[in-house]
C-alpha atoms as a PDB file:
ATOM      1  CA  UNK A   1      -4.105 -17.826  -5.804  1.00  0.00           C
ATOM      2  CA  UNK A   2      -1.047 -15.659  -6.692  1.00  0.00           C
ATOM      3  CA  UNK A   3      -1.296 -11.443  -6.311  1.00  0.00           C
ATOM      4  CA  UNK A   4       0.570  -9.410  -8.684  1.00  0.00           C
ATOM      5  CA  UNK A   5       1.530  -6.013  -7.584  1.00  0.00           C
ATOM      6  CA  UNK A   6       2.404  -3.749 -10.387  1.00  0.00           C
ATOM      7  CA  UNK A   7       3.490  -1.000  -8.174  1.00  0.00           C
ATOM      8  CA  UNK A   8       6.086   1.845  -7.390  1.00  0.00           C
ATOM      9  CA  UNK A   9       9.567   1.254  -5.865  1.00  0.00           C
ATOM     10  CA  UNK A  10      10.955   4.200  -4.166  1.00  0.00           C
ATOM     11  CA  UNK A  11      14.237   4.837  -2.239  1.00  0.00           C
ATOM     12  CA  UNK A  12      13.036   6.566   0.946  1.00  0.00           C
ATOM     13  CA  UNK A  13      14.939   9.756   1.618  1.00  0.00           C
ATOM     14  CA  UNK A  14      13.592  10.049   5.666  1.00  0.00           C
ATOM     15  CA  UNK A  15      14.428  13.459   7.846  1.00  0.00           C
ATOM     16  CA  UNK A  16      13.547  13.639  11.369  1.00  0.00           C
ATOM     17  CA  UNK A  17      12.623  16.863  11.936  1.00  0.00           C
ATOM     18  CA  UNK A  18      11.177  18.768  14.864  1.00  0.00           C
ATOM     19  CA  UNK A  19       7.997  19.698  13.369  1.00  0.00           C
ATOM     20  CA  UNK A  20       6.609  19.686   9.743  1.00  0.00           C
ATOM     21  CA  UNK A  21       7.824  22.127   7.557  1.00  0.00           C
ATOM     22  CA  UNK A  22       5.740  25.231   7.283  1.00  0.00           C
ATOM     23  CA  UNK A  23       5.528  27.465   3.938  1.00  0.00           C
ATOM     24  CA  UNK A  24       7.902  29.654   3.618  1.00  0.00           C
ATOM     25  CA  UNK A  25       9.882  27.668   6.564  1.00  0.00           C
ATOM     26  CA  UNK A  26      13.754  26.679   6.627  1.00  0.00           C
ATOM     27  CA  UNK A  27      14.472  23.901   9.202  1.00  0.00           C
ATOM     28  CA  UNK A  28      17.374  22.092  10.302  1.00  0.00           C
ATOM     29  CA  UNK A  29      16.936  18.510  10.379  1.00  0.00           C
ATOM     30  CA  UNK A  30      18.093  16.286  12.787  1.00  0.00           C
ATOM     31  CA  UNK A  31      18.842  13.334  11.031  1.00  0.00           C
ATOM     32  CA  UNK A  32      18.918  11.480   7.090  1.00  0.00           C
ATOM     33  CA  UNK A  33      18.773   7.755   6.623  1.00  0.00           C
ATOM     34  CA  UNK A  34      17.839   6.150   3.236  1.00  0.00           C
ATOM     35  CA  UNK A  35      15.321   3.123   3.077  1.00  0.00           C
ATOM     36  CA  UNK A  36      13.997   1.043   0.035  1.00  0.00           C
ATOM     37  CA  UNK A  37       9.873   2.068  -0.178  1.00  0.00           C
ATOM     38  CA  UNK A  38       7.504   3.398  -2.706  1.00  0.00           C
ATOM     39  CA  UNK A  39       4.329   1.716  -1.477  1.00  0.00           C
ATOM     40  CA  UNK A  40       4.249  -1.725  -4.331  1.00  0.00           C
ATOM     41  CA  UNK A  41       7.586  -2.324  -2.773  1.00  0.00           C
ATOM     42  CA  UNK A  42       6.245  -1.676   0.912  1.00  0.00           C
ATOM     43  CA  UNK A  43       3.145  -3.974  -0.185  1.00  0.00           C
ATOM     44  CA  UNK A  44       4.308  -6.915  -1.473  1.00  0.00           C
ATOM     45  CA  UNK A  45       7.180  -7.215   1.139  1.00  0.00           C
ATOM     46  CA  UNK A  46       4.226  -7.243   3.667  1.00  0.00           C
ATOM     47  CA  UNK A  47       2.448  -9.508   1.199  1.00  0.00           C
ATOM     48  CA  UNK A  48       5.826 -11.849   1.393  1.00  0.00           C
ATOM     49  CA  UNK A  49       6.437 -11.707   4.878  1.00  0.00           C
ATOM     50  CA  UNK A  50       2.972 -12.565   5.031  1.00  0.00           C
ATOM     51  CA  UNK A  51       3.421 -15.963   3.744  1.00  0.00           C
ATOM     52  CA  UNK A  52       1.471 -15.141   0.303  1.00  0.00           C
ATOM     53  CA  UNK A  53       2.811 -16.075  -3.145  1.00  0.00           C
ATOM     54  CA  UNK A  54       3.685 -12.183  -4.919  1.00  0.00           C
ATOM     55  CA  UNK A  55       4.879 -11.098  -8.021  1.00  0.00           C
ATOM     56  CA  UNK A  56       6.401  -7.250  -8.437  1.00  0.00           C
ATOM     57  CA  UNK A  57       5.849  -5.630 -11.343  1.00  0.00           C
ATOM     58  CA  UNK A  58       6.926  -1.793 -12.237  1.00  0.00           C
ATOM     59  CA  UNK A  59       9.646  -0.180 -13.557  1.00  0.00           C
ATOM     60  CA  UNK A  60      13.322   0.941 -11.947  1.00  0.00           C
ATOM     61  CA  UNK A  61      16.298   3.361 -13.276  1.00  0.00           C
ATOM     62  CA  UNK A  62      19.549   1.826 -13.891  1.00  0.00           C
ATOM     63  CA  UNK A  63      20.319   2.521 -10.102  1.00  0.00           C
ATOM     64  CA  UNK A  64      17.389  -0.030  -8.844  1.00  0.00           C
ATOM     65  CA  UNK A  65      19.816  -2.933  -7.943  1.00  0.00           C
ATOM     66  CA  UNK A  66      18.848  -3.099  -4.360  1.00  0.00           C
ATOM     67  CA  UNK A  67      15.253  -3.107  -4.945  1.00  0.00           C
ATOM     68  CA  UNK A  68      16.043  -6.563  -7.025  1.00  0.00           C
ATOM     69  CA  UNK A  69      18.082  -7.551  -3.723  1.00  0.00           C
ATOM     70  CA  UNK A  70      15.541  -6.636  -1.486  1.00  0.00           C
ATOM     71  CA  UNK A  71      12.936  -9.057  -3.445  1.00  0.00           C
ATOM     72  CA  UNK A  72      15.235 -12.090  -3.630  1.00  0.00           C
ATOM     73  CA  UNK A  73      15.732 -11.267   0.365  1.00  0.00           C
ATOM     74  CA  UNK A  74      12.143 -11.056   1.432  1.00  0.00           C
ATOM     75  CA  UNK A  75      10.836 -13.637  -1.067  1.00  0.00           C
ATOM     76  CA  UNK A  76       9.136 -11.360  -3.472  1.00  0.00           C
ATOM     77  CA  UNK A  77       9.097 -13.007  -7.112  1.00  0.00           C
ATOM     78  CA  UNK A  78      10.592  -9.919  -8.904  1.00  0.00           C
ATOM     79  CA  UNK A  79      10.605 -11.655 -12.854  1.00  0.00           C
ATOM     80  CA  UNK A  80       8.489  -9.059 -14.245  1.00  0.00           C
ATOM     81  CA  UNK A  81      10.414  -5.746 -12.827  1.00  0.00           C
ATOM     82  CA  UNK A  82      11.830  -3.954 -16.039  1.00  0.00           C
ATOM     83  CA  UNK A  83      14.772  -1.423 -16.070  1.00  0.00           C
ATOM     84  CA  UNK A  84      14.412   1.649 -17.551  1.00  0.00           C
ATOM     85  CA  UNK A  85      16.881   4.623 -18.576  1.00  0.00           C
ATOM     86  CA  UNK A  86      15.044   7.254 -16.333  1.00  0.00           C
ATOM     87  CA  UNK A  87      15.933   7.139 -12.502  1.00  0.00           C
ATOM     88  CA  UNK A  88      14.047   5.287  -9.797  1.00  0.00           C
ATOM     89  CA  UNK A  89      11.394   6.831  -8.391  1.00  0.00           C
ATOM     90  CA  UNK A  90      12.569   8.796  -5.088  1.00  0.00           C
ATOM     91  CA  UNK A  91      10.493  10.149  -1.606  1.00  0.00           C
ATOM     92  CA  UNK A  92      11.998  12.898   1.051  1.00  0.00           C
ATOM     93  CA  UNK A  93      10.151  12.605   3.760  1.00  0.00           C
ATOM     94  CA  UNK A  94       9.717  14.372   6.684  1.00  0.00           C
ATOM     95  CA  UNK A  95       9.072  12.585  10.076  1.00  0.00           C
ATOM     96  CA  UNK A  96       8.493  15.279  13.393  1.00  0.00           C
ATOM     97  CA  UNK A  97       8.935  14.543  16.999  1.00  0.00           C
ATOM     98  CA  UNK A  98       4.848  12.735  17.456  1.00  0.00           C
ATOM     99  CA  UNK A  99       6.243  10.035  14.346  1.00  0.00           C
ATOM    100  CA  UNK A 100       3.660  12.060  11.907  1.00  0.00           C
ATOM    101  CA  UNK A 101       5.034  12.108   8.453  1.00  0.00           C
ATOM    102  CA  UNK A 102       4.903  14.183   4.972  1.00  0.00           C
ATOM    103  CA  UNK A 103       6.056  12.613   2.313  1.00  0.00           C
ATOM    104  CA  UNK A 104       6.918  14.705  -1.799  1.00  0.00           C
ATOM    105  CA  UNK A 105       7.043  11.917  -4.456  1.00  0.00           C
ATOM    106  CA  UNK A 106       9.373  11.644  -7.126  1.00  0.00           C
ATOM    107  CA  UNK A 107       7.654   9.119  -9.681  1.00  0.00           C
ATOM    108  CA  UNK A 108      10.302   8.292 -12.085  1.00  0.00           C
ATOM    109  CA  UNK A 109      11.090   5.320 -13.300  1.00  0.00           C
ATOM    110  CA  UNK A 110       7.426   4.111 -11.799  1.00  0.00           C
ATOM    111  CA  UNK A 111       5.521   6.564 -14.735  1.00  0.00           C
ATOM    112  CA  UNK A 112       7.238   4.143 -17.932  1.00  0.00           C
ATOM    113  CA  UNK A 113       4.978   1.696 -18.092  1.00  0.00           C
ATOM    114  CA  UNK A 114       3.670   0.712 -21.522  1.00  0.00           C
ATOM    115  CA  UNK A 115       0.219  -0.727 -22.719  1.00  0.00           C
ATOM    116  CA  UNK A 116       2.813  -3.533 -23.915  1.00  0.00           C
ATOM    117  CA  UNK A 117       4.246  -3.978 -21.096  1.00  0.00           C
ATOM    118  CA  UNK A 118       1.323  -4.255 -19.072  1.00  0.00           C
ATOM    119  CA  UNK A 119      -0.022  -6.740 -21.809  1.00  0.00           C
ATOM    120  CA  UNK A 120       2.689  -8.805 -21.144  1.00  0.00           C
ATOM    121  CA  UNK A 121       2.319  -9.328 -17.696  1.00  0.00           C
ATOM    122  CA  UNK A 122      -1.209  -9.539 -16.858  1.00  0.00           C
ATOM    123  CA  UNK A 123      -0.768 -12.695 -19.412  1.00  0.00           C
ATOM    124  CA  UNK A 124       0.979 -14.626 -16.840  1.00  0.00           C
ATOM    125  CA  UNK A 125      -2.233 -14.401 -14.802  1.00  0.00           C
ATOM    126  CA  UNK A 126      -5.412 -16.142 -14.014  1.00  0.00           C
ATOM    127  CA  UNK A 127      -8.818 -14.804 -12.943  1.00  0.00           C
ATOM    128  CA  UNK A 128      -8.593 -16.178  -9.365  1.00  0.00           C
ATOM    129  CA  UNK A 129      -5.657 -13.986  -9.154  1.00  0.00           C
ATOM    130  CA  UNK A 130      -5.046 -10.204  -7.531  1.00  0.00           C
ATOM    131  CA  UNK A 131      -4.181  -7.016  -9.219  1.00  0.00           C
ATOM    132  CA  UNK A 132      -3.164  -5.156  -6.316  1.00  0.00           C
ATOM    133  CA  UNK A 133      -2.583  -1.191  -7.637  1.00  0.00           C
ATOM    134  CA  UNK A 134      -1.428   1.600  -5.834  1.00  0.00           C
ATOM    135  CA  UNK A 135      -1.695   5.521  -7.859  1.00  0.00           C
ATOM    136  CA  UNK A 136       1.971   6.153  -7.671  1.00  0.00           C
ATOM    137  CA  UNK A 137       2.421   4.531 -11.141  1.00  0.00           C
ATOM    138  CA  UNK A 138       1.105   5.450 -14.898  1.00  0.00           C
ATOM    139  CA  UNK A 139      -1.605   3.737 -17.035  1.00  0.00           C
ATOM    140  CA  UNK A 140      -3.909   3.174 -13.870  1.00  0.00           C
ATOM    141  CA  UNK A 141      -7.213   3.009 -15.878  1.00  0.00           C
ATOM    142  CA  UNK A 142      -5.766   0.271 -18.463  1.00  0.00           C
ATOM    143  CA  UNK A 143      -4.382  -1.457 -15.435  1.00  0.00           C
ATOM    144  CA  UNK A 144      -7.616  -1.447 -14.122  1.00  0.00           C
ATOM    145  CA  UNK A 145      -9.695  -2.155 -17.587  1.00  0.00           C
ATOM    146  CA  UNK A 146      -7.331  -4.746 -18.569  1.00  0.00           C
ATOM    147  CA  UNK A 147      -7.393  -6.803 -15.582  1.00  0.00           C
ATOM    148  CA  UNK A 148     -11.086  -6.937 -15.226  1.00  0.00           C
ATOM    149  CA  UNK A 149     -11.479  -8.134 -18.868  1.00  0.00           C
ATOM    150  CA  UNK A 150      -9.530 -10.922 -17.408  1.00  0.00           C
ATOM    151  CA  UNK A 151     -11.630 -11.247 -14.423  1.00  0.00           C
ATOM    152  CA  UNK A 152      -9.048 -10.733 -11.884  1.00  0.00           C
ATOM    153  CA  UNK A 153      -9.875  -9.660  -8.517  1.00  0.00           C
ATOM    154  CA  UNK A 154      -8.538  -5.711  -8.481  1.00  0.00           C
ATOM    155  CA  UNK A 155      -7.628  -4.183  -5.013  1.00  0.00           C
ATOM    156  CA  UNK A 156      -6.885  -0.620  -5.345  1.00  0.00           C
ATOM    157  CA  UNK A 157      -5.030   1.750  -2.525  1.00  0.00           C
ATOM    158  CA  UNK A 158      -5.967   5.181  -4.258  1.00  0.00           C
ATOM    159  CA  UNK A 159      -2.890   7.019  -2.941  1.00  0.00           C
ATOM    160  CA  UNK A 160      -2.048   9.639  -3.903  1.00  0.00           C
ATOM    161  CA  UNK A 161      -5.341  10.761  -4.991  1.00  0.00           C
ATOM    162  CA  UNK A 162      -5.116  13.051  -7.473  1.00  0.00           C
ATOM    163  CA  UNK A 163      -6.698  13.925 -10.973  1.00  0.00           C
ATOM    164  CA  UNK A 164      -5.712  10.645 -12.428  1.00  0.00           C
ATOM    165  CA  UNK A 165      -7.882   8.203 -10.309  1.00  0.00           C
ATOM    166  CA  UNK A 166     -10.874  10.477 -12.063  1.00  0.00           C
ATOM    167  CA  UNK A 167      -9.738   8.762 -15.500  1.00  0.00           C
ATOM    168  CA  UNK A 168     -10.188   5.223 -13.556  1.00  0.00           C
ATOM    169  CA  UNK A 169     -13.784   3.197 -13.675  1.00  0.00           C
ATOM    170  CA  UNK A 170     -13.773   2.733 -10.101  1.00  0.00           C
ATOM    171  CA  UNK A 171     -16.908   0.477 -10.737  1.00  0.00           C
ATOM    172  CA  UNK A 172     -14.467  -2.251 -11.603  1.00  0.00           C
ATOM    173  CA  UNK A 173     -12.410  -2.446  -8.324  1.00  0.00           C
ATOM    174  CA  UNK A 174     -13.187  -5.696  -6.361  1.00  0.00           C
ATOM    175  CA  UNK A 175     -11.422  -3.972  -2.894  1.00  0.00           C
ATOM    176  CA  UNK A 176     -10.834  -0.810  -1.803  1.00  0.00           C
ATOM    177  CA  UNK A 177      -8.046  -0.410   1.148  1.00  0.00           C
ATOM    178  CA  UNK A 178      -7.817   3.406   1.437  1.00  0.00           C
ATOM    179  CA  UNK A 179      -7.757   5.630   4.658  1.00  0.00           C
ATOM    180  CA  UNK A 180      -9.712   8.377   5.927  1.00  0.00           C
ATOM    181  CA  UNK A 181      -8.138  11.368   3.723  1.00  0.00           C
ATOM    182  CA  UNK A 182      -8.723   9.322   0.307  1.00  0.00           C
ATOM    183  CA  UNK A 183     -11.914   8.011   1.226  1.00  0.00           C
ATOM    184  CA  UNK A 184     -13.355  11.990   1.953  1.00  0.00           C
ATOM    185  CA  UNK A 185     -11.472  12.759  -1.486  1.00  0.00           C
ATOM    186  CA  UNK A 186     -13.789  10.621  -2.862  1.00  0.00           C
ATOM    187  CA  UNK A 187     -16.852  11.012  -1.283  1.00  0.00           C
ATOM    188  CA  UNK A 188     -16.850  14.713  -0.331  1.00  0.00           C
ATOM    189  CA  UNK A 189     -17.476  13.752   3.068  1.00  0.00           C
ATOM    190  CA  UNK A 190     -15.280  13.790   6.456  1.00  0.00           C
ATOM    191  CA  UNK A 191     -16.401  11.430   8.979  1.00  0.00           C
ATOM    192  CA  UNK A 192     -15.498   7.879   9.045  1.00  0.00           C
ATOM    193  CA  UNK A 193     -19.130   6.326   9.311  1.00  0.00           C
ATOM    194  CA  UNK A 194     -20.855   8.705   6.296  1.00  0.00           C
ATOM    195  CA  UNK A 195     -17.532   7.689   4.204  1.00  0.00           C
ATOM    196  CA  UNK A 196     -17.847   4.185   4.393  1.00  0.00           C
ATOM    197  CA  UNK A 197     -22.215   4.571   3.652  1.00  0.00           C
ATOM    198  CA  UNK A 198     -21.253   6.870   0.782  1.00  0.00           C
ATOM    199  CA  UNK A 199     -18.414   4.246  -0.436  1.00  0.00           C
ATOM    200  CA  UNK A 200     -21.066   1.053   0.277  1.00  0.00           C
ATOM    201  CA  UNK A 201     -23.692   3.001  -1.847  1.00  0.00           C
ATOM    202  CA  UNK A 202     -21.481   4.162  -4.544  1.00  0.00           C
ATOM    203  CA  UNK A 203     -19.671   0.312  -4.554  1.00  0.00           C
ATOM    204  CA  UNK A 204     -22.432  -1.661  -3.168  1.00  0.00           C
ATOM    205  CA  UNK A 205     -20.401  -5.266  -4.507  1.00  0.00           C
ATOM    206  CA  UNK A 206     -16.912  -3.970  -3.481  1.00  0.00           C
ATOM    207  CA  UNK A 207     -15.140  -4.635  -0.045  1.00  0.00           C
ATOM    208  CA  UNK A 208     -13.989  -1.598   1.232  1.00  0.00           C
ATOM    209  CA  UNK A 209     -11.190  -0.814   4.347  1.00  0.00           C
ATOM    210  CA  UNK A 210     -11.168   2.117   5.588  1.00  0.00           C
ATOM    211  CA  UNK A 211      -8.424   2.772   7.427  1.00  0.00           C
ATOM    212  CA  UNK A 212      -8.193   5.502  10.553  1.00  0.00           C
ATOM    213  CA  UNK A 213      -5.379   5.775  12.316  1.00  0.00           C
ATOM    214  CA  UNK A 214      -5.023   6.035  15.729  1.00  0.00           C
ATOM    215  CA  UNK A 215      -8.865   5.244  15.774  1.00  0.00           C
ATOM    216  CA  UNK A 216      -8.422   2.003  13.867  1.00  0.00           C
ATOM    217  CA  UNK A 217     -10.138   0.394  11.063  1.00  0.00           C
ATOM    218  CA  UNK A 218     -13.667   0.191   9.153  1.00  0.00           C
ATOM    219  CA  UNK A 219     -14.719  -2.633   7.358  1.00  0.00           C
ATOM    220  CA  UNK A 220     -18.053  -3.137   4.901  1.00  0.00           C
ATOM    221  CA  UNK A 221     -19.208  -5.263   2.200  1.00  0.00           C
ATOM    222  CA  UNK A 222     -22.638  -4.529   1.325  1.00  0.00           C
ATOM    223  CA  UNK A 223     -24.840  -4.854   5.100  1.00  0.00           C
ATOM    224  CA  UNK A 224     -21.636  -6.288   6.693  1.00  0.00           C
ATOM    225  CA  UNK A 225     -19.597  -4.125   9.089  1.00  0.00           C
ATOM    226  CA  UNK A 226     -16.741  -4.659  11.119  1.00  0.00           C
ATOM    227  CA  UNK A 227     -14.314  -2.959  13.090  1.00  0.00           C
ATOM    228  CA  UNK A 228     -10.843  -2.743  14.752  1.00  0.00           C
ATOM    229  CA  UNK A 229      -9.376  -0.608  17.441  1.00  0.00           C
ATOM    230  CA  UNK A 230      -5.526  -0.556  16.836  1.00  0.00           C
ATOM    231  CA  UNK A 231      -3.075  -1.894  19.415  1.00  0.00           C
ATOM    232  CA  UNK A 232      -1.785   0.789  21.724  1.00  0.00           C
ATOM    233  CA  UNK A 233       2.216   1.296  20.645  1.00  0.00           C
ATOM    234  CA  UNK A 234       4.860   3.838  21.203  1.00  0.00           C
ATOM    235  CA  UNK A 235       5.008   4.524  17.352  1.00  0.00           C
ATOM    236  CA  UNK A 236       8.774   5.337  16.126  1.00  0.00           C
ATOM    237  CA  UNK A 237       7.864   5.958  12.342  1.00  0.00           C
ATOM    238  CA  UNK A 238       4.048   5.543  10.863  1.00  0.00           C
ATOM    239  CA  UNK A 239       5.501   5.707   7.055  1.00  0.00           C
ATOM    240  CA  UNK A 240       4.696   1.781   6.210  1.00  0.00           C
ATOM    241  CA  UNK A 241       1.733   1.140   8.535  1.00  0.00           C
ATOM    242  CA  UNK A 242      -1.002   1.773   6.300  1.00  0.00           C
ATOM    243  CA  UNK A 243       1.126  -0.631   3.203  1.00  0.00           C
ATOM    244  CA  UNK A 244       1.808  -3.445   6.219  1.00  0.00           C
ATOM    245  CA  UNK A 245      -2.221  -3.140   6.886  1.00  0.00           C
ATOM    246  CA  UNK A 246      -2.655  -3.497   3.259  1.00  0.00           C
ATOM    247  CA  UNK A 247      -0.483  -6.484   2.734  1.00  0.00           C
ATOM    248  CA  UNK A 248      -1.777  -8.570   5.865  1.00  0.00           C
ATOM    249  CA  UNK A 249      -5.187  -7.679   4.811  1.00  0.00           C
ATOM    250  CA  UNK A 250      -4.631  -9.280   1.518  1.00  0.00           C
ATOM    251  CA  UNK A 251      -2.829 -11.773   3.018  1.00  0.00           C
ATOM    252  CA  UNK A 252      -5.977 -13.141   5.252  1.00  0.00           C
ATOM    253  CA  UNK A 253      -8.007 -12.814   2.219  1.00  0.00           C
ATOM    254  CA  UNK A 254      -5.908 -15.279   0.588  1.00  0.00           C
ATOM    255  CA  UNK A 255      -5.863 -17.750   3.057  1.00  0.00           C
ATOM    256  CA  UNK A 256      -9.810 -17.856   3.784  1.00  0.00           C
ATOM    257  CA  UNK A 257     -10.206 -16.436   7.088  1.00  0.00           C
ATOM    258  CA  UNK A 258     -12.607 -14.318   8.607  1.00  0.00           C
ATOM    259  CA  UNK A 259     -12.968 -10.597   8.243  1.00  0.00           C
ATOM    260  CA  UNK A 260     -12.509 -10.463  11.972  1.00  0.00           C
ATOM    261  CA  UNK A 261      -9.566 -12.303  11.966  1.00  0.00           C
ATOM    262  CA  UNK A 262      -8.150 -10.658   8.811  1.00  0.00           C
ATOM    263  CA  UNK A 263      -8.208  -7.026  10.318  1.00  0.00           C
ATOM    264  CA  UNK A 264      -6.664  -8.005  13.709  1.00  0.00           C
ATOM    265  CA  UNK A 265      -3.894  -9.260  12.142  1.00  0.00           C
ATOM    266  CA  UNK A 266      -3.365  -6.720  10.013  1.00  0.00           C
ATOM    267  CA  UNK A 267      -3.669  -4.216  12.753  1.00  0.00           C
ATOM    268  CA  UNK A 268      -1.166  -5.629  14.655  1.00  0.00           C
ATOM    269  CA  UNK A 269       1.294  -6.028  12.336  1.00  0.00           C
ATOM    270  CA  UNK A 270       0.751  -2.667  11.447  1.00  0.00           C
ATOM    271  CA  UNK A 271       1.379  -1.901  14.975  1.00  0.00           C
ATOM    272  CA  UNK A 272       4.510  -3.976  15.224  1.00  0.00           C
ATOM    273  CA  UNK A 273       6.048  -1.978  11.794  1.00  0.00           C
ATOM    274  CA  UNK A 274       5.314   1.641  13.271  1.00  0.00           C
ATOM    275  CA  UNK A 275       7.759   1.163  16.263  1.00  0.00           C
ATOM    276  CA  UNK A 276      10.517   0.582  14.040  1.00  0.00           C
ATOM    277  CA  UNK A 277      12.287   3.004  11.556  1.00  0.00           C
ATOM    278  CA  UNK A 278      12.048   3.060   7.669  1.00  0.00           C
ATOM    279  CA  UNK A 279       9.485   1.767   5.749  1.00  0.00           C
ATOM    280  CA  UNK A 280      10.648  -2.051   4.333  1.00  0.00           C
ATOM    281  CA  UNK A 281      12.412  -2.912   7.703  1.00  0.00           C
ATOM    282  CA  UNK A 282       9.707  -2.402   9.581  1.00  0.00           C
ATOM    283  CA  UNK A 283       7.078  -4.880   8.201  1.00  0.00           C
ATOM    284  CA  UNK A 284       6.900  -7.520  10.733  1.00  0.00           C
ATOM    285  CA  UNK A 285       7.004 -11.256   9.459  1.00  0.00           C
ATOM    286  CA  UNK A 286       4.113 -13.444   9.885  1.00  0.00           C
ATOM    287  CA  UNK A 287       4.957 -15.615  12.870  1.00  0.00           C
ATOM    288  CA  UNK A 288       6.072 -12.803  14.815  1.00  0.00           C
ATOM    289  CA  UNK A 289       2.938 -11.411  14.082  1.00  0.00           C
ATOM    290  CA  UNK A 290       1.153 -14.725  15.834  1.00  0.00           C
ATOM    291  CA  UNK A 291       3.069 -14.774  18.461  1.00  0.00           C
ATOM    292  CA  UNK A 292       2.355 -11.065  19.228  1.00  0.00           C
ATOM    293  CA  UNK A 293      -1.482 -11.882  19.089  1.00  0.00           C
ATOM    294  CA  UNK A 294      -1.292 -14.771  20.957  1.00  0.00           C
ATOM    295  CA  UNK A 295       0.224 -12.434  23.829  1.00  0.00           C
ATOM    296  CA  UNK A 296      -2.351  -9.954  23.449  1.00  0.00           C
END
């Protein structure tokens, strides 16, 4: 089973700053360093370190060298990444003094994809395969369309929800890995428990994470539930927690394990990457992961 992630690559522009920027506001920040992100890029690194078999797909600008560098480092396949004449896709991000973050999106490079191009790549696949799509890209609902006409397995992490997930038949996702903000976006609702019911009766075939922070992790697939607390850290930067969740998640999928098993891991790695800096560093790699759970 291979996953392809046609997703965004973004180059991380990351401010610590006191507080969050207020309207009307001028701050003084206290620092600026630069990362590789854009959550495909954050996901299939975690997918890679991970130990699973990934393929990016997306567009960069003629500046996207060290994306293609990153991949050949962390062992993502990067053979169907195009380059394009418009820039690569670019977040500033703010990160205050509790490692909360705000993030404005530049998409880019990420919003030329073509129906052609997409043809192209989903080719290359089988139906035992992954889609695994993030919102930070164009062409979402052909994404979507044409990969279940294949019969892939789709896994969608519908951020940023916005208007364009509304042109998406969300009927066709196979897993939903979305956190508490994105899950009341699309339910109207605001507690965890009524979000994941609403989701389960909306999507009663679909697997669905809901993701909670400090509070953890929800997990249902029709009358099965699970959950899992997160492990207690001194968090540095949260910016790639929620992508290295997503990528371990997937990860355990792949390999056959149990749900339980699947979302402790991924918690844990997700609690290794958010007491480090920057969003690709971060992501923990698989046996370090182990090892940490074996301590626990």
């Amino acid at each position: 089973m291979k996953v392809l992630n046609i997703g965004s690559m973004n180059l991380d522009h990351v401010y610590q700053v006191d507080h969050i920027v207020q309207p009307g506001e001028t701050e003084s920040t206290g620092s600026l360093a630069l990362f590789l992100g854009g959550k495909g890029m954050n996901q299939s690194v975690a997918l890679a370190k991970a130990g699973v078999e990934v393929y990016q797909g997306g567009m960069l600008g003629p500046d996207g060298q060290p994306f293609l560098d990153a991949c050949r480092e962390y062992g993502v396949d990067s053979r169907y990444i195009r380059t394009v004449s418009e820039p690569t896709g670019h977040t500033i991000i703010q990160i205050d003094r509790h490692a909360q973050n705000c993030i404005l999106l530049y998409g880019g490079a990420n919003q030329c994809l073509t129906e052609e191009y997409v043809d192209e790549v989903l080719s290359h696949f089988a139906p035992e395969d992954i889609l695994l799509l993030q919102n930070e890209v164009n062409l979402l609902p052909y994404l979507v369309d044409r990969a279940c006409e294949k019969g892939m397995t789709i896994a969608l992490n519908p951020s940023p929800f916005d208007e364009k997930l509304r042109a998406v038949d969300l009927s066709k996702v196979s897993i939903f890995l979305l956190n508490e903000v994105e899950g009341g976006q699309i339910t109207g609702l605001t507690q965890p428990e009524e979000i994941l019911a609403a989701m389960v009766e909306r999507f009663p075939d679909t697997q669905i994470v809901l993701t909670l922070g400090k509070d953890g992790a929800l997990y249902a697939h029709g009358a099965e539930r699970h959950f899992q607390p997160i492990f207690p850290v001194q968090a540095v930067d949260t910016t790639a927690a929620g992508d290295t969740f997503t990528g371990y998640f997937l990860a355990g999928l792949t390999e056959g394990l149990p749900i339980p098993e699947v979302l402790r891991r991924s918690a844990k790695a997700s609690a290794i990457a958010v007491t480090r800096p920057g969003a690709v560093p971060s992501i923990p790699q698989r046996d370090e992961v182990l090892r940490a759970l074996e301590q626990a």
